[in-house]
Protein backbone atom coordinates (compact mmCIF):
# COMPACT_ATOMS: atom_id res chain seq x y z
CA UNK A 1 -29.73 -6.70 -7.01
CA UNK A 2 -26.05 -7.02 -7.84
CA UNK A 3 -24.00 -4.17 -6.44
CA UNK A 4 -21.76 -2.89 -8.76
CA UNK A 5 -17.83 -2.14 -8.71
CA UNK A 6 -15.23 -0.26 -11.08
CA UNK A 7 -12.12 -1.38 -10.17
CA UNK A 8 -9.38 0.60 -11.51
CA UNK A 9 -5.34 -0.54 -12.36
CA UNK A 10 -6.93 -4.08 -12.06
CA UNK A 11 -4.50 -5.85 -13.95
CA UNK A 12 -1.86 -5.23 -11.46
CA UNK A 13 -1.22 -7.79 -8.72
CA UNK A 14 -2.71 -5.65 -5.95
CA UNK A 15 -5.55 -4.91 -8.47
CA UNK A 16 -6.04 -8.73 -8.99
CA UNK A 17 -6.20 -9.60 -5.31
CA UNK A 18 -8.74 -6.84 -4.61
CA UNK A 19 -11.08 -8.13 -7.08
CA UNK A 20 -10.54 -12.05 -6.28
CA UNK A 21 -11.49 -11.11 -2.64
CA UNK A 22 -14.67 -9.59 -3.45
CA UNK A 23 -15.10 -12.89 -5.40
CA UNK A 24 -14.60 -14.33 -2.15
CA UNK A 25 -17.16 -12.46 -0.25
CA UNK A 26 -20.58 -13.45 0.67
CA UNK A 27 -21.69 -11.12 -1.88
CA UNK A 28 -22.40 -11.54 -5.81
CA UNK A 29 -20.51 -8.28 -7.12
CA UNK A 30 -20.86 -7.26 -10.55
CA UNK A 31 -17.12 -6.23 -11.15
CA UNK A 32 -15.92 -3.96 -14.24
CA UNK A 33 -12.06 -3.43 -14.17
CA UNK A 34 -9.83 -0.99 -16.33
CA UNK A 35 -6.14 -0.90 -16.79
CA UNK A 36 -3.50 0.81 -19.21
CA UNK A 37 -2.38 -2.49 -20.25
CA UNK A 38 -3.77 -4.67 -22.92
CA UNK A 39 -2.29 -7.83 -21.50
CA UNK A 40 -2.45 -7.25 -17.90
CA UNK A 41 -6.41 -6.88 -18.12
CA UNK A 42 -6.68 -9.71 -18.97
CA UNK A 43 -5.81 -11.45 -15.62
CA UNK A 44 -8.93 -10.17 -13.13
CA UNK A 45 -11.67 -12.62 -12.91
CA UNK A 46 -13.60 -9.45 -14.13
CA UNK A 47 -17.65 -9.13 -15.76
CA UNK A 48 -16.63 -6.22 -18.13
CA UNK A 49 -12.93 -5.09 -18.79
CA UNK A 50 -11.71 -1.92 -20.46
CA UNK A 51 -8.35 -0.38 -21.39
CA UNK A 52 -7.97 3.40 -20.15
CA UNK A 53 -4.30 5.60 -20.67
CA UNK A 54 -2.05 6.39 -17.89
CA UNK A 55 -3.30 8.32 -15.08
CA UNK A 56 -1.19 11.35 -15.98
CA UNK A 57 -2.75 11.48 -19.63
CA UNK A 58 -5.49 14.49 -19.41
CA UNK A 59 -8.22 12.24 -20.91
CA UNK A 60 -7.88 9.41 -17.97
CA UNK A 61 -10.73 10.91 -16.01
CA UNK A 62 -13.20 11.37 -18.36
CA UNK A 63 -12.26 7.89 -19.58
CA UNK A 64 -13.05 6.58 -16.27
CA UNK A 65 -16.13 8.19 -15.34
CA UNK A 66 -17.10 7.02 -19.04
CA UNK A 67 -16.63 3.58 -18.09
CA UNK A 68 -18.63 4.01 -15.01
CA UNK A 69 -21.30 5.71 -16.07
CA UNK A 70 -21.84 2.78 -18.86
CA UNK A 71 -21.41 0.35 -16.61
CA UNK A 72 -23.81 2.07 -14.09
CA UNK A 73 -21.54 1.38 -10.95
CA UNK A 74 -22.35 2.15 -7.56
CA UNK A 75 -18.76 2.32 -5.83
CA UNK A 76 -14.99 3.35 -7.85
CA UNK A 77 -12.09 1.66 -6.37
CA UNK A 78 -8.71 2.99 -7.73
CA UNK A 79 -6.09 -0.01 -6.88
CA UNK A 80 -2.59 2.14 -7.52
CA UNK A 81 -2.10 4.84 -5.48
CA UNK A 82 -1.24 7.23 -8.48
CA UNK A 83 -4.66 6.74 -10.00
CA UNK A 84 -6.37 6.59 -6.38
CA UNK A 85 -4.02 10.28 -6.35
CA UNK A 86 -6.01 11.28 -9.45
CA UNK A 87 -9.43 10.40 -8.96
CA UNK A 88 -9.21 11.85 -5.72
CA UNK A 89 -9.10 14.85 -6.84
CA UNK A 90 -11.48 14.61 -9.56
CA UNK A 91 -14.54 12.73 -7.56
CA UNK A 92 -16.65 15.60 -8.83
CA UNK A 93 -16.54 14.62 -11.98
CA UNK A 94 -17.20 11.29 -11.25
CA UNK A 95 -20.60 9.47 -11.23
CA UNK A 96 -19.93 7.40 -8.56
CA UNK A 97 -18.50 7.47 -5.19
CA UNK A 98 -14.89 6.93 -3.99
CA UNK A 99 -14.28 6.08 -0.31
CA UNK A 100 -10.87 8.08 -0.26
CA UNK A 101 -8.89 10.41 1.94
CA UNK A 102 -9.36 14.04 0.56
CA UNK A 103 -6.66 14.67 -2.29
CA UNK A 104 -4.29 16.88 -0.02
CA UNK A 105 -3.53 14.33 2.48
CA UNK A 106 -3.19 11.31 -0.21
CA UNK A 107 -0.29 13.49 -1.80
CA UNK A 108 1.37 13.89 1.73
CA UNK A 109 1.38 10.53 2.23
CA UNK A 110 2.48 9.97 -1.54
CA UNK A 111 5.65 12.19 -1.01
CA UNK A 112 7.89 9.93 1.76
CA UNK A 113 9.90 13.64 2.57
CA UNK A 114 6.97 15.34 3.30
CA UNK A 115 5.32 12.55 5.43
CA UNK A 116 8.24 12.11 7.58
CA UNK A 117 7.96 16.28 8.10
CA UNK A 118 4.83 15.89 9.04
CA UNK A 119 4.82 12.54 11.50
CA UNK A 120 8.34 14.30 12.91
CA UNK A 121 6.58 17.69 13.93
CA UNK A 122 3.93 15.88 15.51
CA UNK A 123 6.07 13.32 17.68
CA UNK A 124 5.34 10.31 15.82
CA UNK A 125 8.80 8.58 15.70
CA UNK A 126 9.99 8.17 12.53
CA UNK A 127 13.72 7.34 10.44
CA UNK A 128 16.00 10.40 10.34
CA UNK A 129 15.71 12.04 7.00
CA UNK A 130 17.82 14.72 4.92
CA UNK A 131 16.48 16.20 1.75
CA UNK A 132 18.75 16.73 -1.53
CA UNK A 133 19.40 19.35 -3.32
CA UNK A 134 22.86 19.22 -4.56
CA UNK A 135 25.48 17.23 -4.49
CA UNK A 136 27.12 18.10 -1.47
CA UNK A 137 24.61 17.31 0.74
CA UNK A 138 25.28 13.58 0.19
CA UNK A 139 28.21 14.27 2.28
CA UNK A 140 26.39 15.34 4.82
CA UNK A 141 23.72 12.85 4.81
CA UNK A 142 26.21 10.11 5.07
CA UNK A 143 26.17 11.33 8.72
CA UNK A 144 23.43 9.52 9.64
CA UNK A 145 25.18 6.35 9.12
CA UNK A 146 26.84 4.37 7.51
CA UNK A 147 25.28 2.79 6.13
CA UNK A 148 22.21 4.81 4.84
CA UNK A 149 19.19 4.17 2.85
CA UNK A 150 18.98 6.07 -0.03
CA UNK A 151 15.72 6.22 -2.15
CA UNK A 152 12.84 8.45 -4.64
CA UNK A 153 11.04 10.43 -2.40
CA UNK A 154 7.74 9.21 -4.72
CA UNK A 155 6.56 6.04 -5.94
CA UNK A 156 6.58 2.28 -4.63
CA UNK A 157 8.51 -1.19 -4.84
CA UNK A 158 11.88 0.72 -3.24
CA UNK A 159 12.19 3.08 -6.50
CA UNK A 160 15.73 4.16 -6.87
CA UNK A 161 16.77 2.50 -3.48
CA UNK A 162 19.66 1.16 -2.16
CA UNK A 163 21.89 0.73 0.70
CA UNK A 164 25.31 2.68 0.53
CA UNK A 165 28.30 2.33 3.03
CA UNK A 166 30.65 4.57 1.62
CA UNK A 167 29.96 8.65 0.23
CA UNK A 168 31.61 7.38 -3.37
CA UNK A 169 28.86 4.68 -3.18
CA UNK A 170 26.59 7.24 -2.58
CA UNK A 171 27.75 9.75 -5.12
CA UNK A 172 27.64 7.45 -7.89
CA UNK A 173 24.33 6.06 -7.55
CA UNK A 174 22.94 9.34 -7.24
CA UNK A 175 24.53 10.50 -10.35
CA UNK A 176 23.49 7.61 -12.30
CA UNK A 177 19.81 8.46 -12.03
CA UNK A 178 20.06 12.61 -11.89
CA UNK A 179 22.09 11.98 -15.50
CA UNK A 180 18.89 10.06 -16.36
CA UNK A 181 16.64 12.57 -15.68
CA UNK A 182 15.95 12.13 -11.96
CA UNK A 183 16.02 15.79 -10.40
CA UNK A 184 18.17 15.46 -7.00
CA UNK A 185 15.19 17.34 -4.96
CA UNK A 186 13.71 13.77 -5.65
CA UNK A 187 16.43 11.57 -3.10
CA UNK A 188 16.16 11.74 0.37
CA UNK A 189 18.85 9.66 2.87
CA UNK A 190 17.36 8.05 5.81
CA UNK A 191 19.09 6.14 8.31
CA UNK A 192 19.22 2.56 8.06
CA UNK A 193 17.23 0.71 10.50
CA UNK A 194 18.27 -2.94 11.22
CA UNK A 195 15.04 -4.43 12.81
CA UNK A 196 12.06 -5.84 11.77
CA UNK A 197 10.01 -4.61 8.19
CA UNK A 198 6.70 -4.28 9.16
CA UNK A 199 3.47 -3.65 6.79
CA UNK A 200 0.43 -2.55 9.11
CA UNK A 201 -2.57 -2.48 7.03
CA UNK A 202 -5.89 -0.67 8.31
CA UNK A 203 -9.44 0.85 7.36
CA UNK A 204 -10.87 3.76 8.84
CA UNK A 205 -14.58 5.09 8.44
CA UNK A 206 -15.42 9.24 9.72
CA UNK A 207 -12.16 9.42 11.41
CA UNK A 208 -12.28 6.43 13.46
CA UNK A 209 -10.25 3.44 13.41
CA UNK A 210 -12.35 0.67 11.87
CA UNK A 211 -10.06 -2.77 11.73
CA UNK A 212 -6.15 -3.54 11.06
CA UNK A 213 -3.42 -5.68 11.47
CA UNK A 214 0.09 -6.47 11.21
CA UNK A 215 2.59 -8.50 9.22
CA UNK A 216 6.20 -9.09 9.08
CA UNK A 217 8.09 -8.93 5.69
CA UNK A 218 10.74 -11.83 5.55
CA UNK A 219 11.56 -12.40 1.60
CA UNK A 220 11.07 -10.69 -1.37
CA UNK A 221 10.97 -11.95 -4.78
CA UNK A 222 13.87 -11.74 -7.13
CA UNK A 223 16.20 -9.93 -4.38
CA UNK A 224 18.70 -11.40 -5.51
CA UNK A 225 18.43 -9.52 -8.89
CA UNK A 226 17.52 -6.01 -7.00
CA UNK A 227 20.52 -3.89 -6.21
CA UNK A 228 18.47 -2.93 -3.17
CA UNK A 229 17.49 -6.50 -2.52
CA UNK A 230 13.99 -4.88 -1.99
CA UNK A 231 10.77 -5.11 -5.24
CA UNK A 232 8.25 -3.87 -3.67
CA UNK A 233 5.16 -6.68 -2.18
CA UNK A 234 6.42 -9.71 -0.16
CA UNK A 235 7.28 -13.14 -0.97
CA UNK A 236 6.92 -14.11 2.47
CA UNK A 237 5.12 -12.71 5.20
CA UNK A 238 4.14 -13.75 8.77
CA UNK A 239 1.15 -12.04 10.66
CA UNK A 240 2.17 -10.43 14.04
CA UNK A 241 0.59 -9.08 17.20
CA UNK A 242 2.33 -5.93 18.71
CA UNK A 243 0.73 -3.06 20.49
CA UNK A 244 3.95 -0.90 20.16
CA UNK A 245 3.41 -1.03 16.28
CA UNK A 246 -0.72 -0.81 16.41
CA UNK A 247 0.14 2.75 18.58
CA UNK A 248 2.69 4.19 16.62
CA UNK A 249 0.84 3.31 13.20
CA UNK A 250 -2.21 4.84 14.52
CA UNK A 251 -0.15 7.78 15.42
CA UNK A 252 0.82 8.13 12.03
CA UNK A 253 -2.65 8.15 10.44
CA UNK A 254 -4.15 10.26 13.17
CA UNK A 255 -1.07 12.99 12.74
CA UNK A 256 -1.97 12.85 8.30
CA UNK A 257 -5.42 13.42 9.22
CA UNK A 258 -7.82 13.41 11.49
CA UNK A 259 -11.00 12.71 9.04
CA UNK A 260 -9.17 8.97 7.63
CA UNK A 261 -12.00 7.68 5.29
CA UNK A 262 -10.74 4.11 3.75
CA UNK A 263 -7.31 2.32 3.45
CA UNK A 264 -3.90 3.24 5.30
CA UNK A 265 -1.47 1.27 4.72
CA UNK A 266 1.70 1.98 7.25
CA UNK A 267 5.45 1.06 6.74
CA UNK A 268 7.31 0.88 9.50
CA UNK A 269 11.14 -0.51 10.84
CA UNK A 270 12.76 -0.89 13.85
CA UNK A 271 15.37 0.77 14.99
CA UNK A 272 18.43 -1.01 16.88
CA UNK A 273 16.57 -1.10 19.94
CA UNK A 274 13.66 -2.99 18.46
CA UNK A 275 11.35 0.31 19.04
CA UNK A 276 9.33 0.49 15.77
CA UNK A 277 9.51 3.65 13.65
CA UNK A 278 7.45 5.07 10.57
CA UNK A 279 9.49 4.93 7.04
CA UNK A 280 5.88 5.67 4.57
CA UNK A 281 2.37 6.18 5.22
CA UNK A 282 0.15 5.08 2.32
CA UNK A 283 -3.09 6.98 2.69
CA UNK A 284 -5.87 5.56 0.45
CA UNK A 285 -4.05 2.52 -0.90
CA UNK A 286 -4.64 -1.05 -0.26
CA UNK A 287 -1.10 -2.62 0.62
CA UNK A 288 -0.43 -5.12 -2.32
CA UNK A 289 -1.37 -8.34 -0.20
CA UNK A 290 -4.10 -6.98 2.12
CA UNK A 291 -6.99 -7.95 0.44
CA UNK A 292 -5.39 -11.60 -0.13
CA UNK A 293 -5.16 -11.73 3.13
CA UNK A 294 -8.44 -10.66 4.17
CA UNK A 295 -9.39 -13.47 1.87
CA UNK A 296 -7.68 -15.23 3.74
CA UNK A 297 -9.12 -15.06 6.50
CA UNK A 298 -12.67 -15.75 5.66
CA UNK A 299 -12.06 -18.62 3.32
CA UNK A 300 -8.83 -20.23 4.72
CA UNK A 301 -9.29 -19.64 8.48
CA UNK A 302 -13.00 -19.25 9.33
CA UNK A 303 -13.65 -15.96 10.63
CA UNK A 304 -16.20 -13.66 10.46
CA UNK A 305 -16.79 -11.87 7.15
CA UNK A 306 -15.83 -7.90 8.00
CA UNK A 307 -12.00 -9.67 8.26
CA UNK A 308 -12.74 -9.70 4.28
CA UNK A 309 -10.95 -5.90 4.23
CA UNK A 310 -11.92 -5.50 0.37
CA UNK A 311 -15.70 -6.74 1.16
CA UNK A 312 -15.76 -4.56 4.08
CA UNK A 313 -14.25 -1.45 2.53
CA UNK A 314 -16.55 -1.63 -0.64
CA UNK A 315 -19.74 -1.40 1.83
CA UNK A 316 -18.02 1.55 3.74
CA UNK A 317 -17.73 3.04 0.37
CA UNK A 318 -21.48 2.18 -0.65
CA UNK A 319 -22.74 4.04 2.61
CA UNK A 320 -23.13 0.73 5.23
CA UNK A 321 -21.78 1.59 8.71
CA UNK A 322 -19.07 -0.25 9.87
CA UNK A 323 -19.61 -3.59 12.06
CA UNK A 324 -19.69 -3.09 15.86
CA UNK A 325 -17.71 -6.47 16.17
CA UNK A 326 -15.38 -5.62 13.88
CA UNK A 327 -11.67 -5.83 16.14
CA UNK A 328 -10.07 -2.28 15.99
CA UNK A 329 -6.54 -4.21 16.43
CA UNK A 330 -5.32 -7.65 15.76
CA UNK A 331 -8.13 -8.79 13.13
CA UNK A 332 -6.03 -11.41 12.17
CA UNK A 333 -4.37 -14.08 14.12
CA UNK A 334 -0.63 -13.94 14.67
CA UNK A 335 1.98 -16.66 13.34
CA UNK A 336 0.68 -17.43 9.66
CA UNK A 337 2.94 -17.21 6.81
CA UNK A 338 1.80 -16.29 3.36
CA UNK A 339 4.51 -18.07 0.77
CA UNK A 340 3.91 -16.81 -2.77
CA UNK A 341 6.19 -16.02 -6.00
CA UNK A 342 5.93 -15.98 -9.79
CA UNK A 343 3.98 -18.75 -11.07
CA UNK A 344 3.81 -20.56 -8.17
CA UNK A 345 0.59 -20.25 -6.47
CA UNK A 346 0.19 -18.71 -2.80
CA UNK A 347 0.31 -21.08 0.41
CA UNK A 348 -0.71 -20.76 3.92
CA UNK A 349 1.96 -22.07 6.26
CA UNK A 350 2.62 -22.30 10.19
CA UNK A 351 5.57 -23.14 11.70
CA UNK A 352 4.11 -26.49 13.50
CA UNK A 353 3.58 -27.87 9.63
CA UNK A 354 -0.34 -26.86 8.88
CA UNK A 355 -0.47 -25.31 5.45
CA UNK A 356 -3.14 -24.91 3.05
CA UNK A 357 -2.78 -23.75 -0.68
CA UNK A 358 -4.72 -20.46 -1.04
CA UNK A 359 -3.73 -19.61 -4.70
């Protein structure tokens, strides 16, 4: 028998990848998607697709759960991390299982002020933060610097970032977006790190640390266009191997919660020193490119099938325990770039001149 998937927000990119690795897998899912947009839908290789509203519309739930229960689905993956946020919450009401952190530590990790409170008290080294909550504090804040990252203390792709040298710099862009209709209690200022932009992706099951790895952001798309010069998921990416940011990711998670059920997906910079240090903790959320690159690795580079992250967190979900074999650290093999933009396909590169096209 086919198992059976809902895949919400799966017309988004991250939404896409998830589903085209569980095409990948060794198993024939039966895979119904939803999404708020008509058009977007439309990209999934999907069995059944539906439109829902927003997440914050009041009727999103029962929309869902509608959609499930029709489609008699086993398992409910929420791709964004807003909808993951909602259905969290509302698994009650749902007729299938999520495999999700419980709803209080998903909006933790969803709020970047109140992560870094939390990681700080418990010793897990993270950037230097100052909350907003008028004007003049931006004077203050400058302290840590310059320059200084300032950015929305909610939501993803660097929303309302950017990189300021001077306190008029500062000022201004600040103002822009609280005459908009941005409340200041949503900026914080962090210090701005210089090292490497790391993405440490990882699935947990009762607590315990199933599988992860590492990669190394190099490019993004379109920076050229982004004040920030950062839009969110990679254009390029290289895998890496380093226990320093395997212990201080794990730090993170373990410090959210002890009981992790499912996908973290860790941030994390390095300070002037090259000592690595946490900027966001995703709890719940599948990193834009992780399950590309789990597909990656079982189609591309041979190895073993738990290495498949969405595969392997869809049977977590479902009730399988997870593979004794399965690597806690490392999963995938260091020095492989992923190359991918707009329209132009995804290849798999090394440095010595091996490449293969993935996308």
């Amino acid at each position: 028998m086919r198992e059976r998937v809902l895949v919400t927000g799966a017309g988004g990119v991250a939404g896409v990848n998830f589903v085209r690795a569980l095409r990948a897998s060794g198993r024939n899912y039966y895979i119904a998607g939803t999404d708020y947009s008509k058009y977007y839908i439309e990209l999934p290789d999907l069995d059944a697709r539906y439109l829902t509203p927003r997440h914050d519309d009041s009727s999103f739930v029962e929309r869902v759960a509608s959609v499930a229960k029709r489609e008699n689905v086993s398992f409910i993956h929420p791709q964004p991390s807003s909808e993951a946020l909602v259905l969290s919450s509302a698994r009650g009401r749902l007729p299938a299982p999520v495999f999700l952190p419980r709803e209080s530590v998903m909006s933790a990790g969803q709020d970047k002020l109140k992560t870094q409170e939390i990681l700080s008290s418990k010793g897990v080294p993270v950037a230097e933060t100052v909350s907003i909550s008028s004007m003049s504090d931006l004077r203050a804040a400058l302290e840590l610097g310059p320059p200084v990252w300032v950015r929305a203390r909610h939501g993803a792709g660097g929303r309302l970032s950017l990189l300021c040298n001077t306190e008029q710099e500062l000022v201004h862009w600040v103002s822009l977006w609280n005459g908009r209709g941005t409340p200041l209690e949503e900026f914080i200022v962090q210090e701005y790190l210089p090292g490497r932009n790391i993405a440490w992706d990882s699935l947990w099951y009762r607590g315990k640390l199933v599988t992860s790895y590492c990669r190394e952001r190099l490019e993004y798309p379109f920076k050229h266009i982004s004040p920030s010069g950062i839009t969110g998921t990679p254009s390029v990416a290289r895998t890496v191997s380093d226990s320093r940011v395997n212990e201080v990711a794990e730090r993170a998670v373990v410090a959210l919660t002890r009981r992790a059920d499912g996908a973290f997906s860790v941030d994390l910079k390095e300070d002037s020193s090259g000592k690595p240090r946490v900027t966001e903790v995703d709890a719940g959320k599948f990193h834009t490119t992780m399950p590309l690159w789990g597909m990656v690795a079982t189609k591309h580079l041979g190895l073993p099938w738990f290495t498949n992250f969405a595969d392997l967190y869809v049977r977590m979900g479902l009730g399988e325990e997870p593979p004794s074999e399965a690597p806690a650290r490392d999963a995938l093999p260091a020095g492989y770039y992923m190359i991918r933009n707009i329209d132009s396909g995804v290849i798999l590169w090394r440095e010595d001149g091996w490449k293969q096209r993935v996308v």
